[in-house]
N, C-alpha and C. Protein backbone atom coordinates (compact mmCIF):
# COMPACT_ATOMS: atom_id res chain seq x y z
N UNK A 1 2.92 -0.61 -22.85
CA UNK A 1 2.99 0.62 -22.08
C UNK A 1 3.03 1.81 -23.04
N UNK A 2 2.55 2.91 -22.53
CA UNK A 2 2.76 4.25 -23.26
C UNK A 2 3.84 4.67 -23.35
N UNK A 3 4.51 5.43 -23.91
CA UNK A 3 5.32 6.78 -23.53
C UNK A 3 4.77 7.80 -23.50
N UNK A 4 5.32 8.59 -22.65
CA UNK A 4 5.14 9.80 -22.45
C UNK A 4 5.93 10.93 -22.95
N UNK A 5 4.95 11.75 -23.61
CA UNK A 5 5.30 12.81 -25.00
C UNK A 5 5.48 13.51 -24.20
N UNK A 6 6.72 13.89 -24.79
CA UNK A 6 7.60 14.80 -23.97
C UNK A 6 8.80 15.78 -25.19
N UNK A 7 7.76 17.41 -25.18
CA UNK A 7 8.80 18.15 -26.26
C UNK A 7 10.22 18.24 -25.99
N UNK A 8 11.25 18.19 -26.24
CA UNK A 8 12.88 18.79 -25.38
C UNK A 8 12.83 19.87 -25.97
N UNK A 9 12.45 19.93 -27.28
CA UNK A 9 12.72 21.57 -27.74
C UNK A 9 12.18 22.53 -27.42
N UNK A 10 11.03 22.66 -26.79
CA UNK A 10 9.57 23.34 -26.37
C UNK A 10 10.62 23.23 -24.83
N UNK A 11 10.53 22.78 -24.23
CA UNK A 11 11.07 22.95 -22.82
C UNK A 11 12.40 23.54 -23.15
N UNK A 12 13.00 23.32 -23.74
CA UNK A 12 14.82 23.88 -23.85
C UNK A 12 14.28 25.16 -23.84
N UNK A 13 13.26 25.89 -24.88
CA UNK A 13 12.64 27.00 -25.56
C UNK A 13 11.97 27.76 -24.61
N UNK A 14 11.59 27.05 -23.68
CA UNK A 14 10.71 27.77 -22.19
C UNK A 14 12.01 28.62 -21.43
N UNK A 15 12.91 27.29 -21.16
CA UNK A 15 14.20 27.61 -20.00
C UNK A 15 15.04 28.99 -20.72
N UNK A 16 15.11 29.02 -21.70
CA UNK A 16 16.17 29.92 -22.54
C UNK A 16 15.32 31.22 -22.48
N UNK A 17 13.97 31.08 -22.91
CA UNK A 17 13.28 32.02 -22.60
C UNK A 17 13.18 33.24 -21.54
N UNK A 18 12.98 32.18 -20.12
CA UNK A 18 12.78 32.56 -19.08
C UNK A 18 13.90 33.37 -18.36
N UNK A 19 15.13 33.09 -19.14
CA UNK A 19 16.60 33.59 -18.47
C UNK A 19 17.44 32.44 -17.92
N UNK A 20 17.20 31.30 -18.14
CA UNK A 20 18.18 29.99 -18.13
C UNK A 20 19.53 29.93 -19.12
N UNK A 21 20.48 29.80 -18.52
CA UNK A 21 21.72 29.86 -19.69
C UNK A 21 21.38 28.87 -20.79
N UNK A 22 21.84 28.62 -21.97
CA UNK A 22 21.71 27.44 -23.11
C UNK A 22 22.18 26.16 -22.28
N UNK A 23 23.37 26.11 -21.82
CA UNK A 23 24.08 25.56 -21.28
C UNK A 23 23.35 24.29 -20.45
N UNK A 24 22.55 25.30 -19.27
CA UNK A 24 21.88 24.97 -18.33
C UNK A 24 20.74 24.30 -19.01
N UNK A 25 20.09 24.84 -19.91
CA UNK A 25 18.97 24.44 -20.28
C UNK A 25 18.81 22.94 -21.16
N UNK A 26 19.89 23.00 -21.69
CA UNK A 26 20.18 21.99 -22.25
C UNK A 26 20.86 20.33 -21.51
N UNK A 27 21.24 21.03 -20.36
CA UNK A 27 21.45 20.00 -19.16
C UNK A 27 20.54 19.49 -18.71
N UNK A 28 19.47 20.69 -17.98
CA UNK A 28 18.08 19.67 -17.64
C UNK A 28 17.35 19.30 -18.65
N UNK A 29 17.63 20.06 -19.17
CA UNK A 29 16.32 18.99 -21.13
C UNK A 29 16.78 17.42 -20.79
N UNK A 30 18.21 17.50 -20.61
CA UNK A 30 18.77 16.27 -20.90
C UNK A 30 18.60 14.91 -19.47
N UNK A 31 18.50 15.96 -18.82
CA UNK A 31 18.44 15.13 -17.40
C UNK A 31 16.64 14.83 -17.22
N UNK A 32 15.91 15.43 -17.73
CA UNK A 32 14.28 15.38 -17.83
C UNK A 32 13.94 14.11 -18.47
N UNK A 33 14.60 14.39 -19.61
CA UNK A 33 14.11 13.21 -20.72
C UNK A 33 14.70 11.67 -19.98
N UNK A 34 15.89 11.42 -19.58
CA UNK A 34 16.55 10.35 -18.81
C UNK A 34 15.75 9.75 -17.74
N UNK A 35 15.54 10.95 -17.24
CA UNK A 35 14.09 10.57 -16.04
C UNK A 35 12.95 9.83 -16.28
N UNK A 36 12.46 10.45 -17.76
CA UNK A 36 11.23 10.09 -18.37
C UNK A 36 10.69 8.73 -18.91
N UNK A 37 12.17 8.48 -19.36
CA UNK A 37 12.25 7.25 -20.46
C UNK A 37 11.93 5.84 -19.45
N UNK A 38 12.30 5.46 -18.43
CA UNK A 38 12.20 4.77 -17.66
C UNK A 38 10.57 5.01 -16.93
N UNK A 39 10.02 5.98 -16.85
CA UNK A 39 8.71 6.29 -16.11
C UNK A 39 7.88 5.75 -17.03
N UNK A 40 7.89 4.99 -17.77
CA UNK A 40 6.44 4.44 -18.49
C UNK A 40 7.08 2.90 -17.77
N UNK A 41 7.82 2.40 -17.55
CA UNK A 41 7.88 1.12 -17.20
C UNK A 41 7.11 0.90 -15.63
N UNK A 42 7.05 1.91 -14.90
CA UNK A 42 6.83 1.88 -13.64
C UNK A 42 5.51 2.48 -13.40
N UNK A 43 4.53 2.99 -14.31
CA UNK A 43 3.07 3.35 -14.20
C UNK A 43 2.43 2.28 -14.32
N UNK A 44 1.15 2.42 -13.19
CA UNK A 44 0.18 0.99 -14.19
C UNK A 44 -0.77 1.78 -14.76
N UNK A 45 -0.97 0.86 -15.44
CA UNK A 45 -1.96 0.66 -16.39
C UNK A 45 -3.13 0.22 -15.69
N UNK A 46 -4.58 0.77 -17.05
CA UNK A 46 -5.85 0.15 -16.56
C UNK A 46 -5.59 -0.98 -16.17
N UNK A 47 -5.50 -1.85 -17.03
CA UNK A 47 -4.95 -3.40 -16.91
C UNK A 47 -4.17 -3.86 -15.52
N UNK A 48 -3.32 -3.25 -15.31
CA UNK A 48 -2.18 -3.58 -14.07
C UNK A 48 -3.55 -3.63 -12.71
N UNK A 49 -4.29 -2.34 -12.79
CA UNK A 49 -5.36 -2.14 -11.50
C UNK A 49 -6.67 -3.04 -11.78
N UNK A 50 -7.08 -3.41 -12.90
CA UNK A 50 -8.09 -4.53 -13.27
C UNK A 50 -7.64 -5.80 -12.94
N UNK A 51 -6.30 -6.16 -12.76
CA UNK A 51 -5.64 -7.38 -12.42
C UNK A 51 -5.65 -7.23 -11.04
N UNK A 52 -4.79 -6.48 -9.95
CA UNK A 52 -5.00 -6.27 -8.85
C UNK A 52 -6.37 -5.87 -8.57
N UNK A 53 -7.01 -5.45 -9.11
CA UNK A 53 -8.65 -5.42 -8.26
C UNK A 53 -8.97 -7.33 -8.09
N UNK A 54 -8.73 -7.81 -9.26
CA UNK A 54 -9.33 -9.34 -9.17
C UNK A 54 -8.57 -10.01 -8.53
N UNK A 55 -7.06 -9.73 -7.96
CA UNK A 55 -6.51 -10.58 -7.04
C UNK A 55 -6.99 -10.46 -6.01
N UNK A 56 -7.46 -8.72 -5.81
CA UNK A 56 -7.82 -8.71 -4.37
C UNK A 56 -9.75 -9.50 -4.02
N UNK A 57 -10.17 -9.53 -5.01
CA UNK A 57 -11.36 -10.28 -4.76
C UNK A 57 -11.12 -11.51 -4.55
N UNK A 58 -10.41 -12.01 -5.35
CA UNK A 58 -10.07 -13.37 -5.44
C UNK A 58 -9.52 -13.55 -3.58
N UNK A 59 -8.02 -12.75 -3.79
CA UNK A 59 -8.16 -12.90 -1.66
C UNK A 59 -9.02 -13.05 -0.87
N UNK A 60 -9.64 -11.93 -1.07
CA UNK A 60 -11.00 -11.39 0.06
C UNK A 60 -11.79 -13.05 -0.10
N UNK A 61 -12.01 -13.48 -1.40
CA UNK A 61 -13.13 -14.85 -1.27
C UNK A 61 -12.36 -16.00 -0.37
N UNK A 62 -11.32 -16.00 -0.41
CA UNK A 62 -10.19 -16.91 0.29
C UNK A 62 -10.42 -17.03 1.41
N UNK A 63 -10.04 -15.61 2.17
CA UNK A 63 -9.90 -14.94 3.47
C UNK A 63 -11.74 -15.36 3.97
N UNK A 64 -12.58 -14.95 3.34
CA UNK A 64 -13.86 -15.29 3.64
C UNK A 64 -14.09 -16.68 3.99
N UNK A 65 -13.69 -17.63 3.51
CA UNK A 65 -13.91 -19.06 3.45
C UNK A 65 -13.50 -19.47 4.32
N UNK A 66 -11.99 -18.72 5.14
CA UNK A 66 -11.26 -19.40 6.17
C UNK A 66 -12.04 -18.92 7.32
N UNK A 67 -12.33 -17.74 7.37
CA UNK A 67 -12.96 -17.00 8.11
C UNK A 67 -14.31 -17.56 9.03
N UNK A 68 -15.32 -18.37 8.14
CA UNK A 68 -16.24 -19.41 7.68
C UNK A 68 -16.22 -20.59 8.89
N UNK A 69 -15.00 -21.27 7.82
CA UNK A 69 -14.13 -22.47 8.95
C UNK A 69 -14.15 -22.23 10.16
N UNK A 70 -13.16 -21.15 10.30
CA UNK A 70 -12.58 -20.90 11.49
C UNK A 70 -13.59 -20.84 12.89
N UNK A 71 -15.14 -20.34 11.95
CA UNK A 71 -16.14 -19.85 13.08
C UNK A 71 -16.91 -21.27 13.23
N UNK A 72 -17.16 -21.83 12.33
CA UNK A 72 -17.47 -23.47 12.28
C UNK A 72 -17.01 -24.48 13.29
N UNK A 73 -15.31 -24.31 13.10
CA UNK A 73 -14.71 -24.99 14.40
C UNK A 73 -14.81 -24.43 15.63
N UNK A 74 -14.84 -22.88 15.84
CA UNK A 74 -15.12 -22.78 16.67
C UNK A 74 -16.39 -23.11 17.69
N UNK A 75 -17.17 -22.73 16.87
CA UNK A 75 -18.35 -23.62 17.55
C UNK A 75 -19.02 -24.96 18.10
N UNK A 76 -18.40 -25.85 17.13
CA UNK A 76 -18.21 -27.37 17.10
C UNK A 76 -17.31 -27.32 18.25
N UNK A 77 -16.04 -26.64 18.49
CA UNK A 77 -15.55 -26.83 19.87
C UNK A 77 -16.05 -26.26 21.44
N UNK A 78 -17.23 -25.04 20.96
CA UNK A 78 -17.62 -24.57 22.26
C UNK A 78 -18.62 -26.19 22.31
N UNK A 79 -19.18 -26.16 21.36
CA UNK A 79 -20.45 -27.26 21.59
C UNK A 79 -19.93 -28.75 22.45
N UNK A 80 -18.72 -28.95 21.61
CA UNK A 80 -18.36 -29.96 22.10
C UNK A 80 -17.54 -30.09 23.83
N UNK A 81 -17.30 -29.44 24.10
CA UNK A 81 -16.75 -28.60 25.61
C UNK A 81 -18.06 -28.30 26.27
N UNK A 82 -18.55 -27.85 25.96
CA UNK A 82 -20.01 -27.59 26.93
C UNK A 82 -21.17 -29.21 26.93
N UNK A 83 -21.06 -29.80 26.39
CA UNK A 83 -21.19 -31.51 26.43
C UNK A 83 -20.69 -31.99 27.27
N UNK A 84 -19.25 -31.69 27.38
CA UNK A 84 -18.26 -32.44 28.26
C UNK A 84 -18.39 -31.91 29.29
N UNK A 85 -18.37 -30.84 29.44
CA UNK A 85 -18.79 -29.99 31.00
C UNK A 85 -20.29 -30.76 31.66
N UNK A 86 -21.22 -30.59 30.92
CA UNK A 86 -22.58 -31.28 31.28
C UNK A 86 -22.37 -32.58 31.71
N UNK A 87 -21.79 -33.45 30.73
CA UNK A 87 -21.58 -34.92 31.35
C UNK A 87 -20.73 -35.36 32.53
N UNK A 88 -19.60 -33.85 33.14
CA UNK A 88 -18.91 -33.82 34.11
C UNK A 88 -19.82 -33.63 35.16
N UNK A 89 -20.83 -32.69 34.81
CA UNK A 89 -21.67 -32.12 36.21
C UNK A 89 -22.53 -33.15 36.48
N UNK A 90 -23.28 -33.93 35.67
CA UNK A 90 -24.53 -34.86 35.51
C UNK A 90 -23.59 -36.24 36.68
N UNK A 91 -22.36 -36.63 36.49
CA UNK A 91 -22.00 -37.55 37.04
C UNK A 91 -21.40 -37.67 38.08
């Protein structure tokens, strides 16, 4: 995973600037960076979405196959029911 570059002094330097007490500024510097440090564990990556793209193909071929079946049997059972109906009417 990356980290993410992140100045504290450049931001402390913005807040103090702008009319932020030291105090203050130095609180959220501190509360920013805490935030930050943990946010590279929880981004994906190319990789993370190249993996989930191929699970989801990999599903979709799954889901397709049953899909397949499912219309296979179905038919084999209209076919086979409409046989049985015929040989009901014929006799």
């Amino acid at each position: 995973m990356t980290a993410i570059a992140f100045d504290t002094l450049r931001f402390a330097g913005h807040l103090t600037s702008a009319g932020v007490p030291e105090n203050q500024a130095k609180a959220q510097t501190e509360a920013l960076t805490e935030a930050l440090s943990g946010a590279d564990r929880e981004l994906a990556t190319k990789n993370d979405a190249a993996a989930l793209r191929l699970e989801m193909r990999e599903m979709e071929h799954r889901l397709t196959i049953r899909m397949v079946g499912i219309a296979f049997a179905q038919t084999t059972l209209t076919v086979a029911l409409l046989g049985l109906m015929l040989k009901l009417l014929v006799s």
